[in-house]
PDB file of N, CA and C in Angstrom:
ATOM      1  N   UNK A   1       0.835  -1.182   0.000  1.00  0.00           N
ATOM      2  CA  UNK A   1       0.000   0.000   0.000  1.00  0.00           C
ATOM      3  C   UNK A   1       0.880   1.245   0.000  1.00  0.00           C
ATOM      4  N   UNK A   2       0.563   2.486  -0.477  1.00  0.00           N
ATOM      5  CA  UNK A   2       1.224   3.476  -0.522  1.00  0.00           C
ATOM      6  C   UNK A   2       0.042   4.260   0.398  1.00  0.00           C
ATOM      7  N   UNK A   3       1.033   5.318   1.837  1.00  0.00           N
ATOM      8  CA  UNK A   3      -0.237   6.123   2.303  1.00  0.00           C
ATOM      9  C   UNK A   3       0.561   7.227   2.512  1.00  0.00           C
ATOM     10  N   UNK A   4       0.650   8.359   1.537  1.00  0.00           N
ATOM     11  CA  UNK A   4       1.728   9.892   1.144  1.00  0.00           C
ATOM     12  C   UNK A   4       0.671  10.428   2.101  1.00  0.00           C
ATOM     13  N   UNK A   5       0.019  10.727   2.946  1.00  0.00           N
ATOM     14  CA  UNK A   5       0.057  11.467   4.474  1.00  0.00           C
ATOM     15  C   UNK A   5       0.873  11.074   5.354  1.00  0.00           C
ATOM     16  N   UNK A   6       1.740   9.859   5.351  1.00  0.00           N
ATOM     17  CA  UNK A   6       1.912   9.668   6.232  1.00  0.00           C
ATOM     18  C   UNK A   6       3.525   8.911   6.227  1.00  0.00           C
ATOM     19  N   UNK A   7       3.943   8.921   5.240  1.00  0.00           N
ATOM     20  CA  UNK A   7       5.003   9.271   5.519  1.00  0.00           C
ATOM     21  C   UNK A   7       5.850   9.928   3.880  1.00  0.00           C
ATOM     22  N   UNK A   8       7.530   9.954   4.309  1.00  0.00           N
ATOM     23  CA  UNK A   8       7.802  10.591   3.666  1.00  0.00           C
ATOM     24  C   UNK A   8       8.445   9.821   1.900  1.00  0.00           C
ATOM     25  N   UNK A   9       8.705   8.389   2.265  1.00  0.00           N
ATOM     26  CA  UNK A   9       8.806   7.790   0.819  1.00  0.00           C
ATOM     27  C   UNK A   9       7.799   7.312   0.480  1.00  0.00           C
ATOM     28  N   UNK A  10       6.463   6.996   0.978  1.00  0.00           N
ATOM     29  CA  UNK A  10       5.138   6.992   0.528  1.00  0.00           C
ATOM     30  C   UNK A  10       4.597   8.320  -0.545  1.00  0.00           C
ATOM     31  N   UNK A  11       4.819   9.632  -0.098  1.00  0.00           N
ATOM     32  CA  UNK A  11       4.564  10.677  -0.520  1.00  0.00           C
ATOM     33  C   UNK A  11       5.313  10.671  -1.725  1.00  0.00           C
ATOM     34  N   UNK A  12       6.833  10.413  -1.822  1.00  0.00           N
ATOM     35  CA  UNK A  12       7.738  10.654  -3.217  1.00  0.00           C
ATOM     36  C   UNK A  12       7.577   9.843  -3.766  1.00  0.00           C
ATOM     37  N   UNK A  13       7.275   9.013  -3.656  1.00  0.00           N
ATOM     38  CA  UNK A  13       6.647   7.769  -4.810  1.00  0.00           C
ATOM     39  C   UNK A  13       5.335   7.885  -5.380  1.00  0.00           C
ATOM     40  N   UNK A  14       4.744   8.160  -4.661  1.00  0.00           N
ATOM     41  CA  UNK A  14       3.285   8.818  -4.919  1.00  0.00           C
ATOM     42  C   UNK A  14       2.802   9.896  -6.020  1.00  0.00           C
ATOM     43  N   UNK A  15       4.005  10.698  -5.718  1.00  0.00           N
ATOM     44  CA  UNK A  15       4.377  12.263  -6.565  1.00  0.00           C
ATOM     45  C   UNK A  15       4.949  11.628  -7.856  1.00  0.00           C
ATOM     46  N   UNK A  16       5.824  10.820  -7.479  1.00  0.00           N
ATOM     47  CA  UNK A  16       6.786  10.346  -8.814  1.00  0.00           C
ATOM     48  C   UNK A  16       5.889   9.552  -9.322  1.00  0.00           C
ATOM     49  N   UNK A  17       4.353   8.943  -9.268  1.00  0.00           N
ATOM     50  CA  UNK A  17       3.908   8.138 -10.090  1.00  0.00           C
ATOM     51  C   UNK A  17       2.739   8.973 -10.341  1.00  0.00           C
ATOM     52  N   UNK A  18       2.118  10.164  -9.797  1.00  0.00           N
ATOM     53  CA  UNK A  18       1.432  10.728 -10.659  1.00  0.00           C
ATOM     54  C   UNK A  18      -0.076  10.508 -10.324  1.00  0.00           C
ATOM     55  N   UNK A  19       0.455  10.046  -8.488  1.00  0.00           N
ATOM     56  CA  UNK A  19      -1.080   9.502  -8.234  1.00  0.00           C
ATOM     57  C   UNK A  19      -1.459  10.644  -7.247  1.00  0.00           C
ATOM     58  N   UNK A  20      -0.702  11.321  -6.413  1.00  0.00           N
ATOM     59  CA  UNK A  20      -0.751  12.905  -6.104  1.00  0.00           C
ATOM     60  C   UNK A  20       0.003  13.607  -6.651  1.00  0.00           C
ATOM     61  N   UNK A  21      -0.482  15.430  -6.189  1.00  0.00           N
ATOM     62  CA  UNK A  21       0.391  16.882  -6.930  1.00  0.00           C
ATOM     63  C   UNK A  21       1.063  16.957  -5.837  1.00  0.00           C
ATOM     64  N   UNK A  22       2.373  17.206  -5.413  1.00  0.00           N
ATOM     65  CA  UNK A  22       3.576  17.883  -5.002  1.00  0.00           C
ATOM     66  C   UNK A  22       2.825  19.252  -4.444  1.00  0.00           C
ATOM     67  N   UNK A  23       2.480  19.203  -3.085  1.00  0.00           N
ATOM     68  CA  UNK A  23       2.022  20.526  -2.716  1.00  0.00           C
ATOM     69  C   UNK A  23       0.189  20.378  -2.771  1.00  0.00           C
ATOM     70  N   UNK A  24       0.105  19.616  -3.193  1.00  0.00           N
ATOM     71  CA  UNK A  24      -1.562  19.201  -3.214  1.00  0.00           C
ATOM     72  C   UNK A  24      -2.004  18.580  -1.816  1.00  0.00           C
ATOM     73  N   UNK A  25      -3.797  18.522  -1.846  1.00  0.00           N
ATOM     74  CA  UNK A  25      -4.369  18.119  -0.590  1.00  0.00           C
ATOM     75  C   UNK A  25      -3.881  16.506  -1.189  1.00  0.00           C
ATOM     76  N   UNK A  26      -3.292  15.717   0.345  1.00  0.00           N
ATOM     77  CA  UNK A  26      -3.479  14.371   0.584  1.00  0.00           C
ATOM     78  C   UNK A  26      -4.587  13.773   1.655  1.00  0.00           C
ATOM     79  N   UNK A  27      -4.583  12.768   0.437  1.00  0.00           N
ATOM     80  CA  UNK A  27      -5.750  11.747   1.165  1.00  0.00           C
ATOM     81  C   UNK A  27      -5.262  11.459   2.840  1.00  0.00           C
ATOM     82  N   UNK A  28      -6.163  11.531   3.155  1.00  0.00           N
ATOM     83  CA  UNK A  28      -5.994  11.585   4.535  1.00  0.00           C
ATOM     84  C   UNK A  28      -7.153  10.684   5.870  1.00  0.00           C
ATOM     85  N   UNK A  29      -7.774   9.867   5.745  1.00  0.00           N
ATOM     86  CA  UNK A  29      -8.928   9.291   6.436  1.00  0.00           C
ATOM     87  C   UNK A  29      -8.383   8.781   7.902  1.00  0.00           C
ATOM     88  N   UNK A  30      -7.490   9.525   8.686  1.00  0.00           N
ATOM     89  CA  UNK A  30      -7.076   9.252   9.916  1.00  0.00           C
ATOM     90  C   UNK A  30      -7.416  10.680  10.864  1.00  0.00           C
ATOM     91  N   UNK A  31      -8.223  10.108  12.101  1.00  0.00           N
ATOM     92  CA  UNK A  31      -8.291  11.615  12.758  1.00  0.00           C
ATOM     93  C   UNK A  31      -6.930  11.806  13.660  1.00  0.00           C
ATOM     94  N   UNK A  32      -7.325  13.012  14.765  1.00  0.00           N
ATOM     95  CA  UNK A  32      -6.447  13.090  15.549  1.00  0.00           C
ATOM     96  C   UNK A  32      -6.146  12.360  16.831  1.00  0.00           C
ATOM     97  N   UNK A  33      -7.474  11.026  16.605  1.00  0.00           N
ATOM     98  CA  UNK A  33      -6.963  10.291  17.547  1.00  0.00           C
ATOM     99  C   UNK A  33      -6.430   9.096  16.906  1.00  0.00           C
ATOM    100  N   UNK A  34      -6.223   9.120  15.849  1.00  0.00           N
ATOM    101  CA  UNK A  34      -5.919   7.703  15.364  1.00  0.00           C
ATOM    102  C   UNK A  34      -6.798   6.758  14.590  1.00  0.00           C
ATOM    103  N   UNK A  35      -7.960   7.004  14.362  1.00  0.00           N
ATOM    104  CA  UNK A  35      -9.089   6.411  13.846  1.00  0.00           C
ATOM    105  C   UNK A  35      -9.373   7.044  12.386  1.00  0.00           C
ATOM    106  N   UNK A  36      -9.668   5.508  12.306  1.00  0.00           N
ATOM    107  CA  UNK A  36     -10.419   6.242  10.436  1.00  0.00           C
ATOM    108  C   UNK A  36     -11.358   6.544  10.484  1.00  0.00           C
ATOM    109  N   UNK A  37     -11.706   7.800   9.860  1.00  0.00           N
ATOM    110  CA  UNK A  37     -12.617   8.404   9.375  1.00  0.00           C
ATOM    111  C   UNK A  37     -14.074   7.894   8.769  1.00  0.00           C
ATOM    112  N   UNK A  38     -14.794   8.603   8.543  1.00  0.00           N
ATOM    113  CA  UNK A  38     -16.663   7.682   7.490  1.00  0.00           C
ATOM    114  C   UNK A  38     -15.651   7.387   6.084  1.00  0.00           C
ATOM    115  N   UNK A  39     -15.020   8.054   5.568  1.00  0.00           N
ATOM    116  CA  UNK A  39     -14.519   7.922   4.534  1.00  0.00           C
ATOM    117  C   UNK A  39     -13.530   6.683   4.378  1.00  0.00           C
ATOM    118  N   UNK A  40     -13.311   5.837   5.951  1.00  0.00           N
ATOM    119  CA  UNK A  40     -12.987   3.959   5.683  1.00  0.00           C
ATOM    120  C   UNK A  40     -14.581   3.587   5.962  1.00  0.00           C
ATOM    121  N   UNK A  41     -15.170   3.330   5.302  1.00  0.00           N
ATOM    122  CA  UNK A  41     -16.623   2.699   6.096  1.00  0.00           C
ATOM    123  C   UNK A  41     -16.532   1.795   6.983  1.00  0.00           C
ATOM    124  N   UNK A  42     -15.756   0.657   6.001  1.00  0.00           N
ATOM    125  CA  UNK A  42     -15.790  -0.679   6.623  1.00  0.00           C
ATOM    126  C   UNK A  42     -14.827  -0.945   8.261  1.00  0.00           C
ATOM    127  N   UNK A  43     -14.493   0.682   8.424  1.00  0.00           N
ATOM    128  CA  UNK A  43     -13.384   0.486   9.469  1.00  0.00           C
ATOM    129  C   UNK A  43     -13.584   2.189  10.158  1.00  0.00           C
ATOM    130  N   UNK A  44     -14.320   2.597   9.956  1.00  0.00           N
ATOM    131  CA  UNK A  44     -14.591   3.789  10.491  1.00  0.00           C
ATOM    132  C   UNK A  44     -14.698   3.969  11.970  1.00  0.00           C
ATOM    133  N   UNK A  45     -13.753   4.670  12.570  1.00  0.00           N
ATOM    134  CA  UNK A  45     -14.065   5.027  14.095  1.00  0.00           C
ATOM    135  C   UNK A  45     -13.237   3.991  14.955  1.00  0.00           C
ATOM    136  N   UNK A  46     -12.610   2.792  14.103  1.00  0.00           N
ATOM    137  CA  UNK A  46     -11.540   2.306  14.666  1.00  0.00           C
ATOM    138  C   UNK A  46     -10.210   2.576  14.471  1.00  0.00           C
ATOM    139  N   UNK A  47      -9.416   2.274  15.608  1.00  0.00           N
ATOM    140  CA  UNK A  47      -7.957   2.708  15.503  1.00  0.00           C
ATOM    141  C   UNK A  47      -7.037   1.930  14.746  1.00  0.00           C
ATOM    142  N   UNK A  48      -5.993   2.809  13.622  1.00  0.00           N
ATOM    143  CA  UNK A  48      -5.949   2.366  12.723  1.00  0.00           C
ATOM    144  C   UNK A  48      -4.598   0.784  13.408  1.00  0.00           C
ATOM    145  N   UNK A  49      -4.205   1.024  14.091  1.00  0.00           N
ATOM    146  CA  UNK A  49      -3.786  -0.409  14.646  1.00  0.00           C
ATOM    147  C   UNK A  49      -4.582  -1.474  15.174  1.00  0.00           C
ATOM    148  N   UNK A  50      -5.869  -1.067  15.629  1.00  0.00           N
ATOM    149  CA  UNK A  50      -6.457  -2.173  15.869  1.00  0.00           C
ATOM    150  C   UNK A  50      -7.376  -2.979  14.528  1.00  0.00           C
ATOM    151  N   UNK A  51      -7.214  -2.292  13.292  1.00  0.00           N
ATOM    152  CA  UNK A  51      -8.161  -2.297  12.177  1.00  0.00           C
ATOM    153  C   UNK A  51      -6.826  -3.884  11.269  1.00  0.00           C
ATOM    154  N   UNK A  52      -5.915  -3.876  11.349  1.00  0.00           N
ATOM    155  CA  UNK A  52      -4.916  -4.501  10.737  1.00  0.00           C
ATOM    156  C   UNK A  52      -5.631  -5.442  10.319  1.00  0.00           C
ATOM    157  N   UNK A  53      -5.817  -6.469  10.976  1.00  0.00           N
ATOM    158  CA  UNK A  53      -6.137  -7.979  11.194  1.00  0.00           C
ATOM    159  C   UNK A  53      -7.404  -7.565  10.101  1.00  0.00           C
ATOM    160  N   UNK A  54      -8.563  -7.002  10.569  1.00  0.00           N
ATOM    161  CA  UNK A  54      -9.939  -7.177   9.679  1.00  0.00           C
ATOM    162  C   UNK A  54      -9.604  -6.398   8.463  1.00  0.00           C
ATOM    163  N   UNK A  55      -8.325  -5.671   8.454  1.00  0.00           N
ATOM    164  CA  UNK A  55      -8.126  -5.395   6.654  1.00  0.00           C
ATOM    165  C   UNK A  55      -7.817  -6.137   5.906  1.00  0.00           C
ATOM    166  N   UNK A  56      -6.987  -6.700   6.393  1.00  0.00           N
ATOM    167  CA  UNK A  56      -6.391  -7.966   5.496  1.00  0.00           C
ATOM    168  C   UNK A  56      -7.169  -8.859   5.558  1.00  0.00           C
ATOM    169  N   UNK A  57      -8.269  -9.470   6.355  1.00  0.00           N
ATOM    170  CA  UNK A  57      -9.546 -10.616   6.412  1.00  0.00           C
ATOM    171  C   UNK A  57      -9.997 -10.116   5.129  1.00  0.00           C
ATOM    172  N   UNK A  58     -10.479  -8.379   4.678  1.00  0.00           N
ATOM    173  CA  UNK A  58     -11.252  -8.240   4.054  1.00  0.00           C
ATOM    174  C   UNK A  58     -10.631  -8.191   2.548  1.00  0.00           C
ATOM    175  N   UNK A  59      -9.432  -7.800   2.732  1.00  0.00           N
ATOM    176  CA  UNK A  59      -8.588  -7.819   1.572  1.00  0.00           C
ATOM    177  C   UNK A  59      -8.404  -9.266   0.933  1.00  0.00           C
ATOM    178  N   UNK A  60      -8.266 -10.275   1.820  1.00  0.00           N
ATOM    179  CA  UNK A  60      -8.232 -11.781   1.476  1.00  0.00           C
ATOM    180  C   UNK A  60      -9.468 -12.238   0.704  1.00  0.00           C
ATOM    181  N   UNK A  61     -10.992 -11.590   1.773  1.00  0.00           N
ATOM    182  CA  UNK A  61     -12.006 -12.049   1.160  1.00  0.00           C
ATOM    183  C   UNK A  61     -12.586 -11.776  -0.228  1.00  0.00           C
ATOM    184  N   UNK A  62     -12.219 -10.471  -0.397  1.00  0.00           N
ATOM    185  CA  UNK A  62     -12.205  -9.883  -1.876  1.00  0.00           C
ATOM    186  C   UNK A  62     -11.204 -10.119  -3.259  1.00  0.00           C
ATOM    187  N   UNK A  63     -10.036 -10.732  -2.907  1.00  0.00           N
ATOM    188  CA  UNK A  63      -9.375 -11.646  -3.801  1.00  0.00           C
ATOM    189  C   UNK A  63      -8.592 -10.298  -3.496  1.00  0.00           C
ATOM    190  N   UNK A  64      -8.278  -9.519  -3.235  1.00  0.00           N
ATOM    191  CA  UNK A  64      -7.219  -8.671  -3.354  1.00  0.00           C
ATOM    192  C   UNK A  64      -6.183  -8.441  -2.317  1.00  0.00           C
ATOM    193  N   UNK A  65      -5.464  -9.546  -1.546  1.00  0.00           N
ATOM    194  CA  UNK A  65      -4.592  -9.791  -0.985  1.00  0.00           C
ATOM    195  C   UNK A  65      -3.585 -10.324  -1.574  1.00  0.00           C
ATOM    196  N   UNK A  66      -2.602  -9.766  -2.106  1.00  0.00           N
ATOM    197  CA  UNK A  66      -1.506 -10.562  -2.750  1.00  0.00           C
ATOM    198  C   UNK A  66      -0.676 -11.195  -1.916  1.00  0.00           C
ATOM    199  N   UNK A  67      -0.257 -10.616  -0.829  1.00  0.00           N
ATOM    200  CA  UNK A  67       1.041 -11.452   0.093  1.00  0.00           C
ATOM    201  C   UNK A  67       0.495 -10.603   1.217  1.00  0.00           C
ATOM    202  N   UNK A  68       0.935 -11.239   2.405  1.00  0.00           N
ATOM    203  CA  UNK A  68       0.915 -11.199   3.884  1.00  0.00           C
ATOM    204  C   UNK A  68       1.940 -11.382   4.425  1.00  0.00           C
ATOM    205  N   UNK A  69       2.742 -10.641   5.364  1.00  0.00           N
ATOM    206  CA  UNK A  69       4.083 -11.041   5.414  1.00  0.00           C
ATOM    207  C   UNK A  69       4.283  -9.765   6.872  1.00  0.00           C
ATOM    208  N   UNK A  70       4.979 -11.129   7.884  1.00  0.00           N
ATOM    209  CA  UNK A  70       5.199  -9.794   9.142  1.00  0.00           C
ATOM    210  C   UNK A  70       6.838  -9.602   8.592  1.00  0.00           C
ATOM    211  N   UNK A  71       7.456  -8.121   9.171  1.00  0.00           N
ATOM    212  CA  UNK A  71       8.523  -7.506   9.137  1.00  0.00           C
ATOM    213  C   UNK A  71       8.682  -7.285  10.512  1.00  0.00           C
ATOM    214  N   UNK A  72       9.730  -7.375  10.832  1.00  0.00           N
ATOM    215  CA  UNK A  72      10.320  -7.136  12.317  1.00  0.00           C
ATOM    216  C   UNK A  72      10.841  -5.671  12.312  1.00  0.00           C
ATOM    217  N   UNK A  73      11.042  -5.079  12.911  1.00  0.00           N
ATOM    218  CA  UNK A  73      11.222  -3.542  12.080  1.00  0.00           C
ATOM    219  C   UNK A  73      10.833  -2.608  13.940  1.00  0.00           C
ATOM    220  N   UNK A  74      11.975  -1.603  14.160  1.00  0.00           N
ATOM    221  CA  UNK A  74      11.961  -0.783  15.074  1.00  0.00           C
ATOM    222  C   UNK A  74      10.913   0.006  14.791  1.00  0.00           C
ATOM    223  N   UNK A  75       9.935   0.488  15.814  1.00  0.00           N
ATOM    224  CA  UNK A  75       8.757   1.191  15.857  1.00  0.00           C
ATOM    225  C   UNK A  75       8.227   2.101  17.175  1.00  0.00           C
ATOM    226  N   UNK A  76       8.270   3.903  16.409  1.00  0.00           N
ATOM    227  CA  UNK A  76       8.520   4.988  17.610  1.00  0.00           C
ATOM    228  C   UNK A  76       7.159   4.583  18.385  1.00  0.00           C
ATOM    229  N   UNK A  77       7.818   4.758  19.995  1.00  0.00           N
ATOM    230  CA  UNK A  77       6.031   4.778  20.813  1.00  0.00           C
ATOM    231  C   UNK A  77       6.584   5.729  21.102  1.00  0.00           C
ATOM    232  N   UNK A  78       5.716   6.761  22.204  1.00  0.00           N
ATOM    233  CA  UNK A  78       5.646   7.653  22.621  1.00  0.00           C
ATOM    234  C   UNK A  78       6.344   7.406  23.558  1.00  0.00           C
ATOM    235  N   UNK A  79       7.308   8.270  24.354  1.00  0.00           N
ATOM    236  CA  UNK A  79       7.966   8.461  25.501  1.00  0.00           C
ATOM    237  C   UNK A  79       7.167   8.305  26.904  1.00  0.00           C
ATOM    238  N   UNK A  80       6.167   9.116  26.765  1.00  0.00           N
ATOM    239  CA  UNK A  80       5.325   9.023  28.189  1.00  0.00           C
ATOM    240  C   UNK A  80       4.290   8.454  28.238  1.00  0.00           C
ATOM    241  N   UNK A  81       3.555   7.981  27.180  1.00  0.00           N
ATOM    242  CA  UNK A  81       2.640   6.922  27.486  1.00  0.00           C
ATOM    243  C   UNK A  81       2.907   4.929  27.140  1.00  0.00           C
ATOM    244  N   UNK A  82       4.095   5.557  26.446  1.00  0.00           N
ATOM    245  CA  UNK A  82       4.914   3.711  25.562  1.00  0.00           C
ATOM    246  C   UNK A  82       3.770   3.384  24.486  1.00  0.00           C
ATOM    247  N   UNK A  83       2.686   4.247  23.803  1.00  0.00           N
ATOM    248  CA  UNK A  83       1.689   3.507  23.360  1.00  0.00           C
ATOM    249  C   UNK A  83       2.387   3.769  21.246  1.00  0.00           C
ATOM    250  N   UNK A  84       2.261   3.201  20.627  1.00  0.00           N
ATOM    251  CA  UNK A  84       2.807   3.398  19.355  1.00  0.00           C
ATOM    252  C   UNK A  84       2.335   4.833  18.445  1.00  0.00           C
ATOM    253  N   UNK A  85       3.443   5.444  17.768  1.00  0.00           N
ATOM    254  CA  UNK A  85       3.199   7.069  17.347  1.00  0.00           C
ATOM    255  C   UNK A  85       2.761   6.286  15.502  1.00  0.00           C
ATOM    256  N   UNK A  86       1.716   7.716  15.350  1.00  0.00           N
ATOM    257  CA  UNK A  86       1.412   7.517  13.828  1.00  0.00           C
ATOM    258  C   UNK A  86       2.094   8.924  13.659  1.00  0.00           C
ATOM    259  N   UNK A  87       2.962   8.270  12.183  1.00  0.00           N
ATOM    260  CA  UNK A  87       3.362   9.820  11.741  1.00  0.00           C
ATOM    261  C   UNK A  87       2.106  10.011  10.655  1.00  0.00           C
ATOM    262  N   UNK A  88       1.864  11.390  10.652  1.00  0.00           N
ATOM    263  CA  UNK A  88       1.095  11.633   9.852  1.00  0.00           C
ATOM    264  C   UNK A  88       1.215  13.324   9.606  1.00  0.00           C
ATOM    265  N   UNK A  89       0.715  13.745   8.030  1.00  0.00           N
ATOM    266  CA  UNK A  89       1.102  15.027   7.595  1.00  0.00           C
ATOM    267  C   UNK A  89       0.125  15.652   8.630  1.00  0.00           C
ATOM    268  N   UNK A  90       0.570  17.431   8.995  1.00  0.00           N
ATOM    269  CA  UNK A  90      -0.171  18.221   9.077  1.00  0.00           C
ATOM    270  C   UNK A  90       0.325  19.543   8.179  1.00  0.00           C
ATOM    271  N   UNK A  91      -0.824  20.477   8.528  1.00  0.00           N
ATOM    272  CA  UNK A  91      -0.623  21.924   8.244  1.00  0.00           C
ATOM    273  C   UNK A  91       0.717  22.169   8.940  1.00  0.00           C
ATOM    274  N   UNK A  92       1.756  23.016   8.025  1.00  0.00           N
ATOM    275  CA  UNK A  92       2.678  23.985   8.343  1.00  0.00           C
ATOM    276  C   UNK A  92       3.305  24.390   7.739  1.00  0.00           C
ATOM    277  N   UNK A  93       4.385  25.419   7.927  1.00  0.00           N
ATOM    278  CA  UNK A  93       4.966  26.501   7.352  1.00  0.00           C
ATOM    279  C   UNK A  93       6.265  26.434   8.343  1.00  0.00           C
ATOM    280  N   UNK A  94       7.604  27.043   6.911  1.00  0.00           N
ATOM    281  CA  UNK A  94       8.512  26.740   7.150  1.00  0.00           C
ATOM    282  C   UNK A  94       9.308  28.280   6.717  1.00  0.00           C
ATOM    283  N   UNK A  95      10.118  28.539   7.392  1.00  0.00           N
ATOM    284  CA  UNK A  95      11.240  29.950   7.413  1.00  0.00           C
ATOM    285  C   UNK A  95      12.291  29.840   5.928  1.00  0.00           C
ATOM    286  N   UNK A  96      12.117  30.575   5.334  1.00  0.00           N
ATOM    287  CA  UNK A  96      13.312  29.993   4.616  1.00  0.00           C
ATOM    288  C   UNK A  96      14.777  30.970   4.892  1.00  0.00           C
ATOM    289  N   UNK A  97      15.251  30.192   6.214  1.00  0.00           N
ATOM    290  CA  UNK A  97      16.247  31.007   6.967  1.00  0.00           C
ATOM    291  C   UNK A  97      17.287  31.351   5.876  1.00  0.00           C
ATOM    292  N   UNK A  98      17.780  30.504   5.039  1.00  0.00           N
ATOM    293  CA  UNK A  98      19.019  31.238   4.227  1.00  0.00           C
ATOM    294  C   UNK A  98      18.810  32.482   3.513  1.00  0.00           C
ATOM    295  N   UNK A  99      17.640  33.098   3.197  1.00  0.00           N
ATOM    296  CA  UNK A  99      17.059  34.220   2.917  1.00  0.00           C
ATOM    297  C   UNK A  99      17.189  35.346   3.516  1.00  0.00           C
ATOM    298  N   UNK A 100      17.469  35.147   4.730  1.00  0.00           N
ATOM    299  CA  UNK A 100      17.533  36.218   5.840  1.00  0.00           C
ATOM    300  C   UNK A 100      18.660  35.943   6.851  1.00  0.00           C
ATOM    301  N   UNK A 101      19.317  35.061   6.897  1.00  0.00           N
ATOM    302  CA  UNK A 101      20.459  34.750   7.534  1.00  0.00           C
ATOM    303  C   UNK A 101      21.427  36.016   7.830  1.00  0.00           C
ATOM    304  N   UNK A 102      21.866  36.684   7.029  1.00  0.00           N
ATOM    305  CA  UNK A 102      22.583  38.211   7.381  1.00  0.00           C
ATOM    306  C   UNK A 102      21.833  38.706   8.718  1.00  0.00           C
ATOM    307  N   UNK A 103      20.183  39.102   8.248  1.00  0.00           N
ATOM    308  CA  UNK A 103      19.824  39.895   9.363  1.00  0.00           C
ATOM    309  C   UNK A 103      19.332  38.903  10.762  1.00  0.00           C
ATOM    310  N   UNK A 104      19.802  38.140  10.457  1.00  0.00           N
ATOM    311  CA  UNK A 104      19.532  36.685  11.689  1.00  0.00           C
ATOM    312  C   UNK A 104      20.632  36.827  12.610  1.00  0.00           C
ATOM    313  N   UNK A 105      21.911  36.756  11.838  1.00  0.00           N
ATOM    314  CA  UNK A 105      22.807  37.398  12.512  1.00  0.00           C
ATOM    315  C   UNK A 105      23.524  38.473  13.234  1.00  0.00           C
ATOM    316  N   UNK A 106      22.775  39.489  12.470  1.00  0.00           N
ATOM    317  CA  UNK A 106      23.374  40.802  13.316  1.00  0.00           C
ATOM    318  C   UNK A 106      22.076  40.858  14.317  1.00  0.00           C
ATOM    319  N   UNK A 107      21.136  40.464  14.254  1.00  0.00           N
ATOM    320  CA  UNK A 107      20.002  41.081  15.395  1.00  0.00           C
ATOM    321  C   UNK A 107      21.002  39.992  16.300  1.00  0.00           C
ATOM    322  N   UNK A 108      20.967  38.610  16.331  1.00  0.00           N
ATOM    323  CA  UNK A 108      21.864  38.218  17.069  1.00  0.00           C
ATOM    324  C   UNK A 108      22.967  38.489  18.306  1.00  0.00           C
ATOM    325  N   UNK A 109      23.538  39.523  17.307  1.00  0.00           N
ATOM    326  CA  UNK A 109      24.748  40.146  18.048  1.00  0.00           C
ATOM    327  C   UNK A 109      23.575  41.198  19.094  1.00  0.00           C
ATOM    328  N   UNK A 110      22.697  41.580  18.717  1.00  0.00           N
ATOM    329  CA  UNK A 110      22.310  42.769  19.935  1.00  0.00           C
ATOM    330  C   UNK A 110      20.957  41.918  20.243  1.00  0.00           C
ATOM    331  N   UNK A 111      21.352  40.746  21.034  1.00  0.00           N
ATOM    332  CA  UNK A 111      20.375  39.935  21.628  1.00  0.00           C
ATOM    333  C   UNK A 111      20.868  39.966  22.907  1.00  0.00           C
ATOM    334  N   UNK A 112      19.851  39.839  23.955  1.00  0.00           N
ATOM    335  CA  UNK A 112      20.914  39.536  25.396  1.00  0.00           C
ATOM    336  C   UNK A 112      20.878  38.169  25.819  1.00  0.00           C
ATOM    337  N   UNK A 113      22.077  37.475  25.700  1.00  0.00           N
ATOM    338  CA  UNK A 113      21.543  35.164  25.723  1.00  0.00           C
ATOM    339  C   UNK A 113      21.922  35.259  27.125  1.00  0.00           C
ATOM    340  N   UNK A 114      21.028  34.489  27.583  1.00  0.00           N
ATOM    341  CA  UNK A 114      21.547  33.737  29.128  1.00  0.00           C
ATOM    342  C   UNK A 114      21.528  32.335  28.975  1.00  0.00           C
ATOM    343  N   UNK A 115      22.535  31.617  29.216  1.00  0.00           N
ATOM    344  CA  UNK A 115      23.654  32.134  29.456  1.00  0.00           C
ATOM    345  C   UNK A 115      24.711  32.533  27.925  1.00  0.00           C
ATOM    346  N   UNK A 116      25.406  33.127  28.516  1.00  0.00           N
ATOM    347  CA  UNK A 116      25.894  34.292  26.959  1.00  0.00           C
ATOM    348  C   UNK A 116      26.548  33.096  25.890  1.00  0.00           C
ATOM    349  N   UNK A 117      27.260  32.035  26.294  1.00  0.00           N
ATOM    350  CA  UNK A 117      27.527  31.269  25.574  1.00  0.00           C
ATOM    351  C   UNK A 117      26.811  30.330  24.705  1.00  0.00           C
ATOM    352  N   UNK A 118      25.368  30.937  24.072  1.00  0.00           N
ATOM    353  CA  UNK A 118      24.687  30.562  23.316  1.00  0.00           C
ATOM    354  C   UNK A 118      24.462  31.061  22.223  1.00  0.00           C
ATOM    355  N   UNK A 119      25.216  32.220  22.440  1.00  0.00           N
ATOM    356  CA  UNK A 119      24.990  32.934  21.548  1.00  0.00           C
ATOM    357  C   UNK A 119      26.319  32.981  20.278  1.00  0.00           C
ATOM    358  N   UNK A 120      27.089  32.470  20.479  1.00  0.00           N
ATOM    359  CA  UNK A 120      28.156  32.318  19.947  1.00  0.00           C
ATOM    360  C   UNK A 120      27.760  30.496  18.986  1.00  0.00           C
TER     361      UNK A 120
END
């Protein structure tokens, strides 16, 4: 499966095949708690880790399961709860510091750092 919300060689492959625009809205059917959206029907309002097992049941049942296959593979949880992180795109905006780097630097110099050796 390819899912370009959510991560970042999903997305360039995605772009490079012409199935999203570079800078365009991505498909997206995950909320902010983790659950799919009305827009999975068959899986709507469940979390998308607990949905695994009945995708692939349903993917099997529909003839469109080609291979099944576990990967052993390091996977971020969260620090303070240990529970597993979804990366997923959001809204944002980015500085384009080399643009302004000169005046980054001299305001710099008439900054007051505590402690001063940060500023260097």
């Amino acid at each position: 499966h390819q899912a370009p919300a959510f991560g970042e060689d999903d997305y360039r492959v995605c772009v490079a095949a012409g199935i999203i625009i570079k800078g365009g809205d991505l498909p997206c059917p995950v909320d902010a708690n983790g659950k799919f959206t009305k827009d999975v029907t068959d899986f709507a309002g469940q979390h998308v880790k607990d949905a695994d097992k009945g995708i692939c049941e349903k993917l099997k049942t529909e003839g469109k399961l080609l291979r099944k296959d576990v990967y052993r593979h390091s996977y971020p949880f969260c620090w303070r709860s240990d529970t597993p992180l979804i990366y997923k795109a959001v809204p944002s905006w980015f500085v384009a510091v080399e643009e302004i780097k000169t005046q980054l630097v001299e305001n710099n110099k008439k900054t007051y750092w505590v402690p001063d050796f940060v500023k260097e």
